[in-house]
C-alpha atoms as a PDB file:
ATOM      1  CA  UNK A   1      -8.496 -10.620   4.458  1.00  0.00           C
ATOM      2  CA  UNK A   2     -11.848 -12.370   3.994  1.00  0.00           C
ATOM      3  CA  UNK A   3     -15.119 -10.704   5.223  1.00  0.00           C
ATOM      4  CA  UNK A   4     -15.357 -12.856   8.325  1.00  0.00           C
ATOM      5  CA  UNK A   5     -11.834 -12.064   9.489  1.00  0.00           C
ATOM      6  CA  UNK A   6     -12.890  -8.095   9.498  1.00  0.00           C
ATOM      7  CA  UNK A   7     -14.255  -8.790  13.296  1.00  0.00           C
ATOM      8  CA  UNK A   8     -10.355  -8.702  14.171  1.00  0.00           C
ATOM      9  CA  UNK A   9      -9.720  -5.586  12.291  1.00  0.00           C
ATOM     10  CA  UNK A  10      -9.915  -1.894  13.577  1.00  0.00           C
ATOM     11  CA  UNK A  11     -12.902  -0.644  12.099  1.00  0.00           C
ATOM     12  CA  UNK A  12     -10.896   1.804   9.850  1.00  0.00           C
ATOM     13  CA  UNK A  13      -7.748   0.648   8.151  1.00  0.00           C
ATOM     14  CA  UNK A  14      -5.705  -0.284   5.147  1.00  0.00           C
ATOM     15  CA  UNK A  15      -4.611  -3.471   4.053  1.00  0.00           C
ATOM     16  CA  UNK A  16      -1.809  -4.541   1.875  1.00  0.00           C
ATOM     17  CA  UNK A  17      -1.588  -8.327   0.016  1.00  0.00           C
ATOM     18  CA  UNK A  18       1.672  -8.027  -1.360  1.00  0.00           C
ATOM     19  CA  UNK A  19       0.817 -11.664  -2.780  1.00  0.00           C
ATOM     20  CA  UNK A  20      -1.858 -10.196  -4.696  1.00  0.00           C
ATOM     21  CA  UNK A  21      -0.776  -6.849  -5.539  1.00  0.00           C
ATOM     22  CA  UNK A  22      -3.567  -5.495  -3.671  1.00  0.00           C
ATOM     23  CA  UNK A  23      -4.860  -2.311  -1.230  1.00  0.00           C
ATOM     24  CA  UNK A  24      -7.940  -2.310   0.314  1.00  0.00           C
ATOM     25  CA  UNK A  25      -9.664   0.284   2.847  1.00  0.00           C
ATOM     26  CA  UNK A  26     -11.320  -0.558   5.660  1.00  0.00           C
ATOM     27  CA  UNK A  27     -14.112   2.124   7.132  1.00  0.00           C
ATOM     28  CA  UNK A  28     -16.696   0.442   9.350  1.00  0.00           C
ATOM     29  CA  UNK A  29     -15.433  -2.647   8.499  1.00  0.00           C
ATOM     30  CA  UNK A  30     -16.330  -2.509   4.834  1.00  0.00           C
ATOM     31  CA  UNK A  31     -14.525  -2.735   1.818  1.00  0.00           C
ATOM     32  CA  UNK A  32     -14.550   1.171   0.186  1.00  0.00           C
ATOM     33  CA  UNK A  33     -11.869   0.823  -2.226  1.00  0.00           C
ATOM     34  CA  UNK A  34      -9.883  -2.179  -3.955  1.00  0.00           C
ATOM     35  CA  UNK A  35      -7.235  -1.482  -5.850  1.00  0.00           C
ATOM     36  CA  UNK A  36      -4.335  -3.296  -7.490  1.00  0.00           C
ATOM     37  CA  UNK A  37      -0.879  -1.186  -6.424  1.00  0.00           C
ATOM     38  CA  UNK A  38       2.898  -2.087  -6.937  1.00  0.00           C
ATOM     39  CA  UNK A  39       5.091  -3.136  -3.924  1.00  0.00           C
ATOM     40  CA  UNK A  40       8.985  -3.696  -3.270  1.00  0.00           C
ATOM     41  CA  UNK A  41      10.477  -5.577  -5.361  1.00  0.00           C
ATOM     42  CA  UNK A  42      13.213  -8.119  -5.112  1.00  0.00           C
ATOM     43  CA  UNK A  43      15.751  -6.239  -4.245  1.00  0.00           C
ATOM     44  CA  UNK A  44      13.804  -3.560  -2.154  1.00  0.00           C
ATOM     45  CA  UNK A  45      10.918  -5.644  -0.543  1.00  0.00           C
ATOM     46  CA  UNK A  46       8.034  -3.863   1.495  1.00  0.00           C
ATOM     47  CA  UNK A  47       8.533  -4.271   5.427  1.00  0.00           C
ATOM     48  CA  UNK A  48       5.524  -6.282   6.345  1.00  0.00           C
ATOM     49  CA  UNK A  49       3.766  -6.629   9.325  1.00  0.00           C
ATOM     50  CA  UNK A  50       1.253  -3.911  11.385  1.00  0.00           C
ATOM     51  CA  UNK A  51       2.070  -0.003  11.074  1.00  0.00           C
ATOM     52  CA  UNK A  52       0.070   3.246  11.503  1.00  0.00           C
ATOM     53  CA  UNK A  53      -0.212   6.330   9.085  1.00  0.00           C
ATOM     54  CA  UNK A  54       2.821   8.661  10.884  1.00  0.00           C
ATOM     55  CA  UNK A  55       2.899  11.496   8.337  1.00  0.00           C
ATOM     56  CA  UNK A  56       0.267  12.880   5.509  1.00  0.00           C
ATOM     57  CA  UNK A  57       1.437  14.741   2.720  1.00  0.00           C
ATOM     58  CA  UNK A  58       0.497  16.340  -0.543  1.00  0.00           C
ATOM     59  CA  UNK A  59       2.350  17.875  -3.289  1.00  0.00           C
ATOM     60  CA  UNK A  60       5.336  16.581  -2.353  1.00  0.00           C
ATOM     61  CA  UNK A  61       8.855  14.928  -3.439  1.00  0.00           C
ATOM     62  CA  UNK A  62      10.106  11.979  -2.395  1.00  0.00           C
ATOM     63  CA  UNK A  63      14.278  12.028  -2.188  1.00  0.00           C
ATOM     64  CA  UNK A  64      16.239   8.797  -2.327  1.00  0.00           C
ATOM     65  CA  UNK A  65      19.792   7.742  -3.277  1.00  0.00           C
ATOM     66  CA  UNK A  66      18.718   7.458  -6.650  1.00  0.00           C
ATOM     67  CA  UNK A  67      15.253   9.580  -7.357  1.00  0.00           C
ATOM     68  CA  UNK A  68      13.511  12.632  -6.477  1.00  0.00           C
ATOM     69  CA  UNK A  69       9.941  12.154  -7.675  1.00  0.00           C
ATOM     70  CA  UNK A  70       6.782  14.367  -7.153  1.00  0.00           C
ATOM     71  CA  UNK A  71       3.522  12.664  -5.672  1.00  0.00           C
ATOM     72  CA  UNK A  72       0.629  14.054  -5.191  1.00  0.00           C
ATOM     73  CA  UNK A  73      -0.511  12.055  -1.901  1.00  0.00           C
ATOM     74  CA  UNK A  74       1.983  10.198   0.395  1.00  0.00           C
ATOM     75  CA  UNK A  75       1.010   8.672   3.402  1.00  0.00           C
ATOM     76  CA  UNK A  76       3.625   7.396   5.072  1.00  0.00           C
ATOM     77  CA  UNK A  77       3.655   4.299   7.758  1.00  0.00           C
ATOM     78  CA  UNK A  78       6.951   3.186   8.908  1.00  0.00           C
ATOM     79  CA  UNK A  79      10.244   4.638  10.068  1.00  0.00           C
ATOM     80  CA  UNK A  80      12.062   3.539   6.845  1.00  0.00           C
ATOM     81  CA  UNK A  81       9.745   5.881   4.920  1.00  0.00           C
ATOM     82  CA  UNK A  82       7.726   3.343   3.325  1.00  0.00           C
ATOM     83  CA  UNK A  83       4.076   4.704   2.386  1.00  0.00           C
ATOM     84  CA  UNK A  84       1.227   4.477   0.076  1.00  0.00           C
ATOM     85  CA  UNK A  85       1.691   7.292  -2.584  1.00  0.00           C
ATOM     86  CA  UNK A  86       0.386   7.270  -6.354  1.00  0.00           C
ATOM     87  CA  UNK A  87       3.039   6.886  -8.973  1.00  0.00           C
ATOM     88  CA  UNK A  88       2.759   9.106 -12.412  1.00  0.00           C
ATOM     89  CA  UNK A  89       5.693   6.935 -13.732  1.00  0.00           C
ATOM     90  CA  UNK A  90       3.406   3.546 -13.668  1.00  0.00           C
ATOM     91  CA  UNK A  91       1.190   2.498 -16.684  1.00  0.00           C
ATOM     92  CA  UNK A  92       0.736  -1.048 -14.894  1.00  0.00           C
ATOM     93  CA  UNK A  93      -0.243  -2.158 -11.595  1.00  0.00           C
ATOM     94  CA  UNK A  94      -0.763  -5.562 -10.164  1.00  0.00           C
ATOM     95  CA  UNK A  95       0.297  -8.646 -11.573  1.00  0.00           C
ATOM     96  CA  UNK A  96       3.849  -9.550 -11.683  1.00  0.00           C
ATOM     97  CA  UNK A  97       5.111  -5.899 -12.106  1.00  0.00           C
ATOM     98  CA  UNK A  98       6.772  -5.895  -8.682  1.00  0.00           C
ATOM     99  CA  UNK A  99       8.998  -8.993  -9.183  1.00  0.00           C
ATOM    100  CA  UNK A 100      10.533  -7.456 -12.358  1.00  0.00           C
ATOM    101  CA  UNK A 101       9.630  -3.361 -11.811  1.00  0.00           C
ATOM    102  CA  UNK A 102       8.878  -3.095  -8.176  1.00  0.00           C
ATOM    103  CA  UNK A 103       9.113   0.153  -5.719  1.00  0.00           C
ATOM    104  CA  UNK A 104      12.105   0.637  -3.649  1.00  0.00           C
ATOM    105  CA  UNK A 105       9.348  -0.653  -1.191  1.00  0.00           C
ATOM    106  CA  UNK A 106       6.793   1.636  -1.165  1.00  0.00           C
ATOM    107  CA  UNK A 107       3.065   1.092  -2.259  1.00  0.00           C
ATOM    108  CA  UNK A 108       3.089   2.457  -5.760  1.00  0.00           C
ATOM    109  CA  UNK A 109      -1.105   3.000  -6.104  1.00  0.00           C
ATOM    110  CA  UNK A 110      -2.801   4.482  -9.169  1.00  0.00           C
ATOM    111  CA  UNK A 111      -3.582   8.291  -8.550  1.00  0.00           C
ATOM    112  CA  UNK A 112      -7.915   8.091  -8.444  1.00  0.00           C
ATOM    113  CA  UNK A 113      -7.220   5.519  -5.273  1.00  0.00           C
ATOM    114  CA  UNK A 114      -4.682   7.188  -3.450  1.00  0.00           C
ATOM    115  CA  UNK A 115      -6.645  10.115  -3.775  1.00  0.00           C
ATOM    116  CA  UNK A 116      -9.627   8.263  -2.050  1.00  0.00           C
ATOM    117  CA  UNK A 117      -7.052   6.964   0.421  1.00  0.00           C
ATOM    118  CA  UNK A 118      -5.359   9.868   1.388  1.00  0.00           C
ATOM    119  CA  UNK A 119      -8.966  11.558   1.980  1.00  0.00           C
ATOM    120  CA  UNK A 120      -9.983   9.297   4.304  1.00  0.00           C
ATOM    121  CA  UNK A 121      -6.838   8.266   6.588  1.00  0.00           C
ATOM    122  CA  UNK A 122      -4.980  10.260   9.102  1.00  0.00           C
ATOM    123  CA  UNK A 123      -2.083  10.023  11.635  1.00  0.00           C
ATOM    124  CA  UNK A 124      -2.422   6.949  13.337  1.00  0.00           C
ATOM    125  CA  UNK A 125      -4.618   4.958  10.778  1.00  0.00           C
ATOM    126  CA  UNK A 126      -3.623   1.240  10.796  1.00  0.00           C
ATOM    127  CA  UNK A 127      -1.800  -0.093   7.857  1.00  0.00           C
ATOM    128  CA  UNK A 128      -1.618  -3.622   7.717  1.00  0.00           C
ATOM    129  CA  UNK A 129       0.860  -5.582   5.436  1.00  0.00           C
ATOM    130  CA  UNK A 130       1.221  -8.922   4.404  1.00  0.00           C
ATOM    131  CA  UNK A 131       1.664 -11.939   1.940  1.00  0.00           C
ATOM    132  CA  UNK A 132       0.969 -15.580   1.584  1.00  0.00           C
ATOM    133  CA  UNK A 133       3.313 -18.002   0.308  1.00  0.00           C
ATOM    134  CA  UNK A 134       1.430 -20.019  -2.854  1.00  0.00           C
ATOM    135  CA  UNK A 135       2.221 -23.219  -3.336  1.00  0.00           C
ATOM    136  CA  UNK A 136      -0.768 -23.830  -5.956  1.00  0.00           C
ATOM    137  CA  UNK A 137      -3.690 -23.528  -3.326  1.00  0.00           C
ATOM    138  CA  UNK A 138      -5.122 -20.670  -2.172  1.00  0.00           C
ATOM    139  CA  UNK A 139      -4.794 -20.059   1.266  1.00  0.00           C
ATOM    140  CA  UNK A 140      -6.670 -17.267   2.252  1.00  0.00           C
END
């Protein structure tokens, strides 16, 4: 999401480029944090498209068929309990980590950012996900 496009955008928001590996907030229509984050991999891609924060939490534990990890900040933003939430586990973000070490399709972000996040969304905040197919151009 270019500068020009942020006329479009609610004035507060966050924005996920799975494509990139990328979160960025929103607040008055300015950038205030960029960060590079793991999404869903292969097998357990991110559900893209336009959600809102529905639930905040902090000093939690996140229970699936297969893990039970603590988080310090969760936010999540869709019914199939995807959310943003920093990830102690990860030494890497961005890149090509979520092709070959992805989430279960939440947005793994390092700790200092989801701390800014989670400080500055609440219930209701837009989240919006996407990606861009590359076929050797750029196309944002």
């Amino acid at each position: 999401v270019n500068k020009s496009s942020c006329g479009n955008l609610p004035s507060k928001c966050v924005v996920v480029d799975i494509s990139d590996q990328n979160v960025k907030l929103y607040d008055n229509n300015e950038v205030t944090l960029e960060s590079p984050v793991v999404t869903g991999g292969p097998k357990h891609g991110t559900n893209i498209g336009y959600h809102k924060i529905l639930q905040i939490r902090h000093d939690t534990y996140l229970k699936g068929p297969s893990w039970n990890c603590h988080v310090n900040d969760f936010a999540k933003f869709d019914n199939d309990a995807e959310g943003l939430h920093d990830a102690s586990w990860r030494s890497v973000y961005g890149g090509d980590e979520s092709k070959y070490n992805g989430s279960h399709g939440c947005i793994n972000t390092p700790a200092e950012a989801m701390k800014k996040i989670y400080d500055k969304v609440e219930i209701g905040t837009p989240v919006i996900v996407y990606s861009i197919e590359k076929n050797g151009v750029e196309e944002k």
